[in-house]
Every structure is written in C-alpha cells, then in structure tokens.
Protein backbone atom coordinates (compact mmCIF):
# COMPACT_ATOMS: atom_id res chain seq x y z
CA UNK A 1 -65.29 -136.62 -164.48
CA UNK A 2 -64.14 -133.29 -166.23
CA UNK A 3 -65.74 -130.46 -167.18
CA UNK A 4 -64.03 -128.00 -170.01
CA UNK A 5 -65.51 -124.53 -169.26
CA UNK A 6 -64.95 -122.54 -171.96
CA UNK A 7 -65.81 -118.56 -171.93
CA UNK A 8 -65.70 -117.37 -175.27
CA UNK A 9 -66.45 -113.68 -175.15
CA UNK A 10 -64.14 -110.91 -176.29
CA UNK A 11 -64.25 -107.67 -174.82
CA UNK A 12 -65.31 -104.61 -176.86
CA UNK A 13 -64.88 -101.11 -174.66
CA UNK A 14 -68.24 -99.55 -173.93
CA UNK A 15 -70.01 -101.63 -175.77
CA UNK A 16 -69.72 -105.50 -174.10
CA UNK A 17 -67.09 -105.00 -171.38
CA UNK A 18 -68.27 -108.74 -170.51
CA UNK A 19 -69.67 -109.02 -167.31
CA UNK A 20 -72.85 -111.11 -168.44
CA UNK A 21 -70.18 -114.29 -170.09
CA UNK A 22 -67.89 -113.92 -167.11
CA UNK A 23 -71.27 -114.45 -164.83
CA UNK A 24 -72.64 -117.15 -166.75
CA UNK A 25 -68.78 -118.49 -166.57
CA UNK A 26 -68.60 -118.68 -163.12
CA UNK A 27 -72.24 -119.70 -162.76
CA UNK A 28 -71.02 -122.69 -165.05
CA UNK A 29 -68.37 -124.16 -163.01
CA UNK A 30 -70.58 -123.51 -159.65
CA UNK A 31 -72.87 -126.02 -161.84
CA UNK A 32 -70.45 -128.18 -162.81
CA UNK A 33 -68.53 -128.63 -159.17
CA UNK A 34 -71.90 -129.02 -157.35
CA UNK A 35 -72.13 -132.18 -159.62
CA UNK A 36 -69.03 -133.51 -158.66
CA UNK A 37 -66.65 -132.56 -161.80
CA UNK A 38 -63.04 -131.64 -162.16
CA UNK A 39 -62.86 -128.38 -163.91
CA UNK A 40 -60.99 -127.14 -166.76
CA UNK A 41 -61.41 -123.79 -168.01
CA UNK A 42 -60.29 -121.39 -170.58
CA UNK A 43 -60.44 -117.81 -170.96
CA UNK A 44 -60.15 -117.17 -174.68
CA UNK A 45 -59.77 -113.21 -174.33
CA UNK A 46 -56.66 -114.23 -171.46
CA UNK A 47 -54.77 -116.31 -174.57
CA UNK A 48 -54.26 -119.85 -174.05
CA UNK A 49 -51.48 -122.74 -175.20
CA UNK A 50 -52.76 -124.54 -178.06
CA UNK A 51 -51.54 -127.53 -177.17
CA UNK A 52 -52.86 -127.11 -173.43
CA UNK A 53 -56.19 -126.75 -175.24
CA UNK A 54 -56.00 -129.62 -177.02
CA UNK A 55 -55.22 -131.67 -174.15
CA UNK A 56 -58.15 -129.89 -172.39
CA UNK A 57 -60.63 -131.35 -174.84
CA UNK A 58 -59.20 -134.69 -175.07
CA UNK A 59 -59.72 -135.20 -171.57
CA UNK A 60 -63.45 -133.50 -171.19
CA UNK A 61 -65.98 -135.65 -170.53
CA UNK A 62 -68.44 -132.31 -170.97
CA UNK A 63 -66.95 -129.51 -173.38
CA UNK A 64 -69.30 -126.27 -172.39
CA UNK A 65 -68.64 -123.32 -175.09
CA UNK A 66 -70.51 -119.88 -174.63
CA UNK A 67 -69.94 -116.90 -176.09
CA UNK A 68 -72.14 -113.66 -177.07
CA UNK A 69 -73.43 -113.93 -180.63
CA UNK A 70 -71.79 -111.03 -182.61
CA UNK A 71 -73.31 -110.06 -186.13
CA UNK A 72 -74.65 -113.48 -186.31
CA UNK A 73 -72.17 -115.26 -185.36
CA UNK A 74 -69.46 -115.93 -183.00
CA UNK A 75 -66.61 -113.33 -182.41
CA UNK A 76 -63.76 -113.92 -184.57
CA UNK A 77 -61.50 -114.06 -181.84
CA UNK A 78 -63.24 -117.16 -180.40
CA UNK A 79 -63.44 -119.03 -184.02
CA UNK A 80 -59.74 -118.44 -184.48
CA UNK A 81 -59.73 -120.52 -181.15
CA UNK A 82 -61.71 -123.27 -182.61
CA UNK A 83 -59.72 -123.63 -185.44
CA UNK A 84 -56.69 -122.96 -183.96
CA UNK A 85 -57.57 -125.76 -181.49
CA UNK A 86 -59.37 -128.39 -183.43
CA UNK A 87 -57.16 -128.04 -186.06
CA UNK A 88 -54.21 -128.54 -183.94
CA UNK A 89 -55.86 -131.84 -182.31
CA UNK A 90 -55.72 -133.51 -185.65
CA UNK A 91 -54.80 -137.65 -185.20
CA UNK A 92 -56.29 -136.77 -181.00
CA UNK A 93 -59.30 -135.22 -181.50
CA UNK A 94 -60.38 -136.27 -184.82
CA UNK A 95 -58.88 -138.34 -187.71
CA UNK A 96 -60.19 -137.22 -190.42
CA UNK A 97 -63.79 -136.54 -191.61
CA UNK A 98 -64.67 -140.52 -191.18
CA UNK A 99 -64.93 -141.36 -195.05
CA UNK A 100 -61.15 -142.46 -194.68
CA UNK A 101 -61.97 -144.91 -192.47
CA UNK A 102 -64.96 -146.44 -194.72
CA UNK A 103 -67.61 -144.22 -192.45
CA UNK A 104 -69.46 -141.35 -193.33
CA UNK A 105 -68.58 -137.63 -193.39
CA UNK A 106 -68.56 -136.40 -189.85
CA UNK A 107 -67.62 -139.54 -188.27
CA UNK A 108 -64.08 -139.09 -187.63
CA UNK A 109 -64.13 -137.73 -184.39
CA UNK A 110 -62.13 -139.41 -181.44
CA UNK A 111 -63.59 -137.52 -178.54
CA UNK A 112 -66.37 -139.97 -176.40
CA UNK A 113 -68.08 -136.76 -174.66
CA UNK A 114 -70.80 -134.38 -174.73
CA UNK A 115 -71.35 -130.72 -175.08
CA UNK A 116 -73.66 -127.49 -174.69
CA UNK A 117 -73.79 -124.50 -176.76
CA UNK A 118 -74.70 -121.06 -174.34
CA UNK A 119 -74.87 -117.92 -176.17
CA UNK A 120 -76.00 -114.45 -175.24
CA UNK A 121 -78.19 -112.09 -177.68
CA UNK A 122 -78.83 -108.47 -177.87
CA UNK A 123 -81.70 -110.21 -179.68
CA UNK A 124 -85.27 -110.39 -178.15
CA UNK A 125 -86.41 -114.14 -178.20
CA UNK A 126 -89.47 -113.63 -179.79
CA UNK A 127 -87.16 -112.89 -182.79
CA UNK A 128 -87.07 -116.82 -183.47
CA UNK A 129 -89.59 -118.67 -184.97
CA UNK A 130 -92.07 -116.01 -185.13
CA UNK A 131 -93.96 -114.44 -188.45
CA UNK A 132 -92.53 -111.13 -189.38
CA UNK A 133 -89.83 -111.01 -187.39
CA UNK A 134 -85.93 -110.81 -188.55
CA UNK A 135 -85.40 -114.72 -187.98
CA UNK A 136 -89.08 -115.76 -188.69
CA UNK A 137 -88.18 -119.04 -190.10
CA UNK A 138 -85.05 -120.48 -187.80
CA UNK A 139 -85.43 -121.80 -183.87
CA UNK A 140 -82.33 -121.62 -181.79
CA UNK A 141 -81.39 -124.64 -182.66
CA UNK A 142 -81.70 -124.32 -186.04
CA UNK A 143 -79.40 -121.17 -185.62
CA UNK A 144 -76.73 -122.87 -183.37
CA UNK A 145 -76.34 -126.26 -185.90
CA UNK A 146 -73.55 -125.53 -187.41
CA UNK A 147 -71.89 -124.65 -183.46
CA UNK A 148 -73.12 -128.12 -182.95
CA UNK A 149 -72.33 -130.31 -186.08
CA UNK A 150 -68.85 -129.04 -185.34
CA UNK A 151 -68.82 -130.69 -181.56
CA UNK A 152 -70.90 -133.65 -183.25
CA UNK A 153 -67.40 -133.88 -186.03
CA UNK A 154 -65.83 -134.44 -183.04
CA UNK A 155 -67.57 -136.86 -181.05
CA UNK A 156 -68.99 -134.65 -178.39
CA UNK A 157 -72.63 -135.51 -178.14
CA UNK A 158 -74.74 -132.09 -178.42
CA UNK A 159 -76.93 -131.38 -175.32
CA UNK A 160 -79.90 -128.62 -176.04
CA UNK A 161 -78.20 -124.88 -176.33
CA UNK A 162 -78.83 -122.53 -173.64
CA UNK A 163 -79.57 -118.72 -175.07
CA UNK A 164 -79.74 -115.71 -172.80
CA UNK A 165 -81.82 -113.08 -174.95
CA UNK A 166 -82.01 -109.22 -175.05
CA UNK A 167 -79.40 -108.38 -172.58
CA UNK A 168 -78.77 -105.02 -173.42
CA UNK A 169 -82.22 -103.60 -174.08
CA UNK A 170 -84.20 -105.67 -171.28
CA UNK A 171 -82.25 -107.60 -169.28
CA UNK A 172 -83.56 -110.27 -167.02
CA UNK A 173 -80.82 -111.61 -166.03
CA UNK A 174 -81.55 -112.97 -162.28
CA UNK A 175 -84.68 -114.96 -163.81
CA UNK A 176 -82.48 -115.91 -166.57
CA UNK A 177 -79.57 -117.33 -164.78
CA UNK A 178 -82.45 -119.38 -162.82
CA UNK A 179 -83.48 -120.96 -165.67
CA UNK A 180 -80.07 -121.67 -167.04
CA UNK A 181 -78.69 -123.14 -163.86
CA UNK A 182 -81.99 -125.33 -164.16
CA UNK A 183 -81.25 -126.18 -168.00
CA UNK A 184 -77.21 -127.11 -167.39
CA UNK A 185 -78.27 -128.87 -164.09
CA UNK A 186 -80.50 -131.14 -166.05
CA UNK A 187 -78.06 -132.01 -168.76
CA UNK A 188 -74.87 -132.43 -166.80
C-alpha cells in the first residue's frame, strides 16, 4: 500500500517558520511506515512536478493533506497546488463531476482511496462549537467540509480530520502529537 504525505505549509519569516507541519510531517510518515506503507511525499513550499503529483495521487491508497489554517483557510500557496494538481488529473483522477455519466454531482471521481484532513490553529479549541465564541455555531468538521467534499469529488473516502489547536499562544504540542499519532494510527 501507499501513503501520499502531503505537507502543505508555507513559510512566513518570524511569524510560522514551520517547524510544527514539518513535525507533524515526519510524525506522519513514522505512522504510516510503522503500518507497513510505501511513502510518497510532497513538500509544497520545495515546488513539485505537476504531473509527478498527479501520478502521486493516482497511485495513493491514503492521500494525507495538512497544512496550518491561515485567515480561515488554507494558504494560497497550497490551494494553487490543489488546483494546479486536480485540475491537471482531469480523465485520471476524475472525469467530470459524475452528472455526465448519468450520476450525481460529485460522483466523478476515479480515485478508490481514502484521506485525512490535519490542520494546525493559532485558534484555541474551545473556539468551536461553543456559545459566544468566534465559531460558536461550526465543529471542526463542519469547518473542514469543503477540504473534504473536495477529496470525496475525487473518490478518496474522508477519514475524521485531525486539528492541532492554539500553537502559538499555548502550545501543547508533546500531548498533542500523542493524541494525533493515536487518531492517524486508528484510521490508517
């Protein structure tokens, strides 16, 4: 089996020099070769052939994206990736949105694997889900959907995101990285 690793955080000077994404990274593929997987890996902030890419999520059996969440979102470096990528893989990745071929929208993807969402947050996690906070209303999950409808339009089967929260302000991190080897462990 083979693992795409895929480390989607883009370095800002003095502010997110990205030591946290590289550890989580690394932590990753430890993860992913303790199971027994082939690993491929990308870099975004290193460049990367399109083409290579493409071929990189074709042969995935587990696609594993993280990146830091940047003004709500992911940094625009890593979404020109994804649609420099996915919309390079058209007719190999996915033909079309699935009405084409008499299915529903969002059915057209060709890829048979699954896929995790990890994302790191200057964000406290109490910030989710709880009354008179910024994101009161929205879980994780709810946040990450559209990360995950997009590896759904694809084929990749969505496994529970992973979210590391408040890592500038109060860091856990060794506790953290327990729990997330725990949570990728369990869904690889």
């Amino acid at each position: 089996m083979k693992a795409l690793v895929i480390n989607g955080h883009v370095r800002w000077p003095q502010i997110a020099e990205g030591k946290l994404n590289q550890t989580i990274f690394e932590e990753s593929i430890a993860a992913f070769r303790e199971k027994g997987y082939e690993i491929l890996e990308t870099t975004i902030d290193k460049g990367y052939d399109v083409p290579q890419e493409v071929e990189k999520w074709i042969n995935a059996d587990f696609i594993l994206f993280h990146f830091p969440i940047n003004w709500f979102g992911m940094p625009a470096k890593t979404k020109e990736y994804i649609d420099t990528v996915l919309m390079s893989g058209y007719g190999k990745i996915y033909a079309g949105d699935g009405r084409n071929n008499g299915g529903k929208y969002g059915t057209g993807g060709l890829l048979k694997s699954r896929g995790m969402i990890v994302n790191t947050w200057n964000a406290p996690e109490e910030t989710f889900g709880t009354p008179e906070q910024l994101l009161s209303d929205i879980s994780m999950e709810d946040f990450t959907k559209p990360f995950t409808a997009a590896l759904q339009f694809l084929g990749v089967e969505p496994q529970p995101t992973f979210a590391f929260y408040d890592v500038f302000k109060n860091p856990d991190i060794e506790n953290d990285l327990k729990k997330y080897k725990e949570h990728i462990t369990k869904y690889i």
